[in-house]
Protein backbone atom coordinates (compact mmCIF):
# COMPACT_ATOMS: atom_id res chain seq x y z
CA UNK A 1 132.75 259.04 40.79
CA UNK A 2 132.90 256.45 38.05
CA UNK A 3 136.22 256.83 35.54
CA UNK A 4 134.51 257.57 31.88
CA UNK A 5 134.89 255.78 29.14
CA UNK A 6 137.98 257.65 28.47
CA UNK A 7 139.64 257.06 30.85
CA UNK A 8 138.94 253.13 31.15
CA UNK A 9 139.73 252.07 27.40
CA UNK A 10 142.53 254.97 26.70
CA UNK A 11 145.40 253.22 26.87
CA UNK A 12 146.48 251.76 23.58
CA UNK A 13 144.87 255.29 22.15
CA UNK A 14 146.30 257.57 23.90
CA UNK A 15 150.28 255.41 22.60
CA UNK A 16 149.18 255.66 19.18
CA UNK A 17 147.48 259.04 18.86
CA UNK A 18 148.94 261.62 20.58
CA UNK A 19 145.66 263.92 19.91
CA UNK A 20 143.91 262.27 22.68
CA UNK A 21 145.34 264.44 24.77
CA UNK A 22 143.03 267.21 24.98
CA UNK A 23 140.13 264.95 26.20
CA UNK A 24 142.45 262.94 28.56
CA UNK A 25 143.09 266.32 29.92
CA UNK A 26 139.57 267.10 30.08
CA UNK A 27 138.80 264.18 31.79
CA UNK A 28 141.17 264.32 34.62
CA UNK A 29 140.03 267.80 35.43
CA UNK A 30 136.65 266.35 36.62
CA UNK A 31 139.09 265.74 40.37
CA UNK A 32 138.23 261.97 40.06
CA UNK A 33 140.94 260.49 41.87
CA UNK A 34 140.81 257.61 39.23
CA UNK A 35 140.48 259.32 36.54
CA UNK A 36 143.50 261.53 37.61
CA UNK A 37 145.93 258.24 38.11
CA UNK A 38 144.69 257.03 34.24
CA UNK A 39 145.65 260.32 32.36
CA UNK A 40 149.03 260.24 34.84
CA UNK A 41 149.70 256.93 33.02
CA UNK A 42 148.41 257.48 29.38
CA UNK A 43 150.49 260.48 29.81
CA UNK A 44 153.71 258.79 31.13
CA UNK A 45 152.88 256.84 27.99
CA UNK A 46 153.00 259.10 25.71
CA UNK A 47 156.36 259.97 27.01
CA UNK A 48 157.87 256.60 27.18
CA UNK A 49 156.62 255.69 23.71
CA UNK A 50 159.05 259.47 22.59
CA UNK A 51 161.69 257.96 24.84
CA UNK A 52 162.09 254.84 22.45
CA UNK A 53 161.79 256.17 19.58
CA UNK A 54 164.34 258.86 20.24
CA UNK A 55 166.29 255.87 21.32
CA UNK A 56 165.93 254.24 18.39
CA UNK A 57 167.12 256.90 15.91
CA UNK A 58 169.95 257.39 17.92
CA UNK A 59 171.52 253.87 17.78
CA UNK A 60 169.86 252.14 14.92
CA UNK A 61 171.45 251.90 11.62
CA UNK A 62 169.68 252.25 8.09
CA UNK A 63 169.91 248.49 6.56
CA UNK A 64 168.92 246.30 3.21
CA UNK A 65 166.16 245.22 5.25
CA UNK A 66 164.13 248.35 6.37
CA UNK A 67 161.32 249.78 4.74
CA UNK A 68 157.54 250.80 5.69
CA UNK A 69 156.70 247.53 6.98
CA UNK A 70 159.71 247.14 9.29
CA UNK A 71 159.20 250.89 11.00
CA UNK A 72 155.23 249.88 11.35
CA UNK A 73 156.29 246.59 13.22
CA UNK A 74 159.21 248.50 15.39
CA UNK A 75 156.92 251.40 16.03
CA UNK A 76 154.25 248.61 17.39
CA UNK A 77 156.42 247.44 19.71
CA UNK A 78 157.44 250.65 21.06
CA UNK A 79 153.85 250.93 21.36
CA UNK A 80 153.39 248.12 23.44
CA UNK A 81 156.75 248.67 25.14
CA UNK A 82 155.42 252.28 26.85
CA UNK A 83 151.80 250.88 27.59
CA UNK A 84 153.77 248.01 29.69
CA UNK A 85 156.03 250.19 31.50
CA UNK A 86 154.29 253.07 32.37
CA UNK A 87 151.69 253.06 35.23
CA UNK A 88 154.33 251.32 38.20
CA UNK A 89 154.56 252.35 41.55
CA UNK A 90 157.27 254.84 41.91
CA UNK A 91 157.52 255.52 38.41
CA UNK A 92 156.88 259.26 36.62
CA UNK A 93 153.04 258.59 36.55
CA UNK A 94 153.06 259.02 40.17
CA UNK A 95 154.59 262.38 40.00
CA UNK A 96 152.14 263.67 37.42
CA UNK A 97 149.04 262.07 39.22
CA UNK A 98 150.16 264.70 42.07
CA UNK A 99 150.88 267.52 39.87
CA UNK A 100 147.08 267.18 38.31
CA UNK A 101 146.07 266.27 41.68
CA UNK A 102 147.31 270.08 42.78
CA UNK A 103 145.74 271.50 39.62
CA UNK A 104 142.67 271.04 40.44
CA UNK A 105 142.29 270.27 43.45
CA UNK A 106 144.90 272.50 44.81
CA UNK A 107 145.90 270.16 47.16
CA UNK A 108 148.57 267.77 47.46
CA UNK A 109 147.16 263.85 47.51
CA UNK A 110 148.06 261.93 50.77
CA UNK A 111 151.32 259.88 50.52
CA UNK A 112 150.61 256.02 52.01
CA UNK A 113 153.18 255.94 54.93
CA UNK A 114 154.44 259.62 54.44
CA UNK A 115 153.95 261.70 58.30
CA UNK A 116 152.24 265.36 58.13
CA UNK A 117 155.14 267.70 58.67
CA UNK A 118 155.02 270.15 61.55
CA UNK A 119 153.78 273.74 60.84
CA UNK A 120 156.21 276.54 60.33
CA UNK A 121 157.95 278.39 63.92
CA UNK A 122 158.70 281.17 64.05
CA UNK A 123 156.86 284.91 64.29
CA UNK A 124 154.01 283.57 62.78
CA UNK A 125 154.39 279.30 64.91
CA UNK A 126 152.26 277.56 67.38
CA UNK A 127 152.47 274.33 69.05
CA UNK A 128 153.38 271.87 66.76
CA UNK A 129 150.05 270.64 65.05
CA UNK A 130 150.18 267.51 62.65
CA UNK A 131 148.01 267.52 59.68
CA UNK A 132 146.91 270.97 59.43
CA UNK A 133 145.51 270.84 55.71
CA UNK A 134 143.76 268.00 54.55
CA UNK A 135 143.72 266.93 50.77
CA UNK A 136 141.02 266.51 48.56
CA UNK A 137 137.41 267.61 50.49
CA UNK A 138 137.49 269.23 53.28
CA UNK A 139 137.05 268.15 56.75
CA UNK A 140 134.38 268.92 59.39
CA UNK A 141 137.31 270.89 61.28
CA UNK A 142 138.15 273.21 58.17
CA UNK A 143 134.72 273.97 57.59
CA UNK A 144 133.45 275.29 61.07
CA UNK A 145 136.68 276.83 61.62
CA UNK A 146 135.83 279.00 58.35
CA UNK A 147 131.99 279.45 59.20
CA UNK A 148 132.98 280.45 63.19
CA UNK A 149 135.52 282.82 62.39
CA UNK A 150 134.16 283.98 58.73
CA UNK A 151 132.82 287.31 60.15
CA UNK A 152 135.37 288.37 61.92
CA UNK A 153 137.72 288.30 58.61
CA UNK A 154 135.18 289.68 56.54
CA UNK A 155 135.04 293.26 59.03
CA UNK A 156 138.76 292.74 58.92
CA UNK A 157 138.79 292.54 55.34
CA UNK A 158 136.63 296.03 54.97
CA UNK A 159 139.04 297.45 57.13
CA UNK A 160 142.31 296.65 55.70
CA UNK A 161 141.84 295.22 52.23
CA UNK A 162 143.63 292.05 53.40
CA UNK A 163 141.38 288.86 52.20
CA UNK A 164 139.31 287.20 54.68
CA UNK A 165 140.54 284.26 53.14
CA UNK A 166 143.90 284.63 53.30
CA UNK A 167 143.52 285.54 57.21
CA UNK A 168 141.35 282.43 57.53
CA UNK A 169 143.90 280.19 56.29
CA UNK A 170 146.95 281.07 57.85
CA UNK A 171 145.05 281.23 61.26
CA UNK A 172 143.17 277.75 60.33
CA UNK A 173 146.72 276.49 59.58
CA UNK A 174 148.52 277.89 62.74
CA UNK A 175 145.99 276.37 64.98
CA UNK A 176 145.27 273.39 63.56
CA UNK A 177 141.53 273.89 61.99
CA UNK A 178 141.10 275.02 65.40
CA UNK A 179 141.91 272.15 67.32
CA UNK A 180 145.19 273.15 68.92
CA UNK A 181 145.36 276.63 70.08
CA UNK A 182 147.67 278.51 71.85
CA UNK A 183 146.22 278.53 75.52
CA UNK A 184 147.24 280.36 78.91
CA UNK A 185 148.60 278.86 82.32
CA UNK A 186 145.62 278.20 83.54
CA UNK A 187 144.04 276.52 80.11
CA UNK A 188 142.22 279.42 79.08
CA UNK A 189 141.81 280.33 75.47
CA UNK A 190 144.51 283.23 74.54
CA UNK A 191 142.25 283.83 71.21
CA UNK A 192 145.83 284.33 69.39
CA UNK A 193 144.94 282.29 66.02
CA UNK A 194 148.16 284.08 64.01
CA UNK A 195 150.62 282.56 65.92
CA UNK A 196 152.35 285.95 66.77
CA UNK A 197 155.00 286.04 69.52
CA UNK A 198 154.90 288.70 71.51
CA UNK A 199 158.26 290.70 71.65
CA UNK A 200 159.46 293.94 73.36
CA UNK A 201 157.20 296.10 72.03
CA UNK A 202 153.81 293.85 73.46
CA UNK A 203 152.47 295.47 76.11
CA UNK A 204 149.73 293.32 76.21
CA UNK A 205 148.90 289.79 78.11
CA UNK A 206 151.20 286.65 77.07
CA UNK A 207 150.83 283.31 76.93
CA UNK A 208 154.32 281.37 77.27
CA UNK A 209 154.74 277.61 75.80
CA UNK A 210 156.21 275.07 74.49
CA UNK A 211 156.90 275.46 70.84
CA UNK A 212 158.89 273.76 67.58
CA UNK A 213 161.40 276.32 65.91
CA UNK A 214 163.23 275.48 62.87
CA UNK A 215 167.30 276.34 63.23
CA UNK A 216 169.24 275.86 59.79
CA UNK A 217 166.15 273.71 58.70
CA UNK A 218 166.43 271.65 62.16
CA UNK A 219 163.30 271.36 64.54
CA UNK A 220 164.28 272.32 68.06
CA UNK A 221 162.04 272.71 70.87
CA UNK A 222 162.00 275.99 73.15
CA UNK A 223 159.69 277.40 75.37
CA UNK A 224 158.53 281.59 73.82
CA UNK A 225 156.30 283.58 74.66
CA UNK A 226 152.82 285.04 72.65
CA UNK A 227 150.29 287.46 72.49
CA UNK A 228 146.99 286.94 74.22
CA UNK A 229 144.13 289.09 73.67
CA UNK A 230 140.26 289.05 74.79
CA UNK A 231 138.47 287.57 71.42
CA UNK A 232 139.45 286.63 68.43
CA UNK A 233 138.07 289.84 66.40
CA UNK A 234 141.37 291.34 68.00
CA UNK A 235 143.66 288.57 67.14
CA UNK A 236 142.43 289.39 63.71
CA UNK A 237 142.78 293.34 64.10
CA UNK A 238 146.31 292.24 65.51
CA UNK A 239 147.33 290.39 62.54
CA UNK A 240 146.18 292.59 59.73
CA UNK A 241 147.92 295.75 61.63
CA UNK A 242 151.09 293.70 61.61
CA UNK A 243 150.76 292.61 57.75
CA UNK A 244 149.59 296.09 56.76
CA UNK A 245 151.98 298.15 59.05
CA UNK A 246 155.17 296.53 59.31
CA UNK A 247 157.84 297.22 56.81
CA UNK A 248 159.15 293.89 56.77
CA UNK A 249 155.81 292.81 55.17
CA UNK A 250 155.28 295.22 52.99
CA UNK A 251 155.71 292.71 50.23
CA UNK A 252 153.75 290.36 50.98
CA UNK A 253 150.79 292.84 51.53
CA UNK A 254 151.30 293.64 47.90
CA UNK A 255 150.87 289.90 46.65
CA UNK A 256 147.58 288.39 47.44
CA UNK A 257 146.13 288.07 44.11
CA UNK A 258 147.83 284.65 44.86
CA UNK A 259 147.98 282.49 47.70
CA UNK A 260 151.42 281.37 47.14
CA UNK A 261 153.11 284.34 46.53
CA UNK A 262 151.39 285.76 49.49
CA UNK A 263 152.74 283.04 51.71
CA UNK A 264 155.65 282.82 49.96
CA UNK A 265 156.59 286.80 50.58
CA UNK A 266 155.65 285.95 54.08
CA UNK A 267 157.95 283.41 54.59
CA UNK A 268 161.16 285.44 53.37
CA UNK A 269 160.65 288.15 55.08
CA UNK A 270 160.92 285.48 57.83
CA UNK A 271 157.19 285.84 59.75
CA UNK A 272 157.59 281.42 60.23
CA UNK A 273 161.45 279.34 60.43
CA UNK A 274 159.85 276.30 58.57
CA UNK A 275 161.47 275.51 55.08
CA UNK A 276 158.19 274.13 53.60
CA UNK A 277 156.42 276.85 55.45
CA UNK A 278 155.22 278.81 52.14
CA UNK A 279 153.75 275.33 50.40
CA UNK A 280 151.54 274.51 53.21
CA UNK A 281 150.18 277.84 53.88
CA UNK A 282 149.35 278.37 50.60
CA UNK A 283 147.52 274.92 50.54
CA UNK A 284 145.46 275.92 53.84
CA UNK A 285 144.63 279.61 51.68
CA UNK A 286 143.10 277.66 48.88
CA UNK A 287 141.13 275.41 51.30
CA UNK A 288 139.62 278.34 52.42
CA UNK A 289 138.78 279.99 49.49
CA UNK A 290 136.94 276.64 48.38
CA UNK A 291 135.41 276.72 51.43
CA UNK A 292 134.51 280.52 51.04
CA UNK A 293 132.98 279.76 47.24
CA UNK A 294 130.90 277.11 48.74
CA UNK A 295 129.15 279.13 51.48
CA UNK A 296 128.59 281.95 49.51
């Protein structure tokens, strides 16, 4: 999408007037990736231009020579100063473009030469999987991952009151969109999309792999063993009678009027080892729940 007029010719307004910030904020919430990096530099700016001037009171001295024509030329060229500086790679407008970025997009923007971390081990871990929520629109994966396993969350959802969106983006973000499942020996599908090991208490079938765990924020590799089941309508049961009946999660089950404190109770009450582990899941929730609002 084209930047508006706004956004291409706001620079030297946006220094001088600082009430051009209500339609420099309305203009970066239309998720235009350009329009997002020019109100992350008018508003860097802004901020710069403050900087100076702060600066300036605090060090300059009253003299025969200052008067209304002097502060008009000095606050000019703080003007000028802020418009020149701000903008620069690595600078603060880079850090704003990917708070607005998250705002309302509720995504984080791709860094250039920055690797997708591994997902979170743990309880709730499968194979490592790079890349498991994509920025911006979604992909092709996320969205038949949602539409093939929408029903299933949705009966779930009746059941338990958990949100089928919620289900469908921790399991979309344990198995990669779908692409890297937990399997059996022999290759078959083990339908476990939660990531859920299978401890003592499992009397059921288990699938044993290879797997990332995170020890004192370290990634190590050992081999543990998971639940299997026979479809993925009980992997879901499974799940939401682990959220809903353990004590450990009773928390969490309490908090999913938002995505991250929902992922965010799940990760202290330790259900994945990864350190980032609440940020990302949360991301994957929202994708969902995009994803949800668009196929309703």
């Amino acid at each position: 999408m084209a930047m508006s007029p706004l956004g291409a010719n706001s620079s030297n307004a946006l220094a001088a007037d600082a009430r051009s910030l209500n339609a420099l904020r309305l203009d970066a919430g239309k998720d235009s990736p350009a329009a997002i990096k020019e109100a992350a530099k008018q508003f860097e700016s802004l901020f710069m231009r403050e900087l100076l001037k702060s600066m300036r009171e605090a060090t300059m001295k009253s003299g025969m020579l200052d008067g209304p024509g002097s502060d008009l030329g000095t606050d000019l060229l703080d003007q000028q100063l802020a418009v020149t500086m701000s903008g620069r790679p690595g600078g603060l407008s880079e850090m704003i473009a990917r708070q607005l970025t998250k705002q309302v997009s509720g995504a984080e923007p791709p860094s250039a030469g920055k690797a997708a971390a591994p997902i979170g081990a743990g309880p709730g871990f499968t194979p490592t999987v790079q890349g498991t929520t994509t920025p911006g629109k979604a992909s092709a994966s996320q969205v038949g991952f949602v539409q093939r396993h929408g029903e299933a969350a949705r009966e779930v959802e009746k059941a338990t009151g958990l949100p089928a969106g919620f289900m469908l983006g921790l399991a979309g973000h344990e198995t990669g969109w779908g692409r890297q499942e937990i399997k059996n020996a022999d290759g078959s599908a083990s339908f476990n999309l939660f990531g859920i090991k299978a401890g003592a208490s499992w009397k059921g079938k288990v699938a044993e792999i290879t797997t990332t765990e995170y020890v004192n924020g370290v990634a190590k590799k050992t081999v543990a063993k998971f639940r299997a089941y026979d479809s993925y309508d009980a992997s879901f049961r499974d799940y939401a009678r682990l959220i809903t009946e353990t004590p450990r999660y009773a928390q969490a089950k309490q908090q999913t009027s938002s995505p991250l404190a929902f992922a965010s109770g799940l990760q202290r009450a330790g259900y994945a080892t990864d350190p980032d582990y609440a940020n990302k899941l949360s991301r994957a929730i929202n994708t969902t729940l995009r994803l949800q609002r668009a196929q309703a």
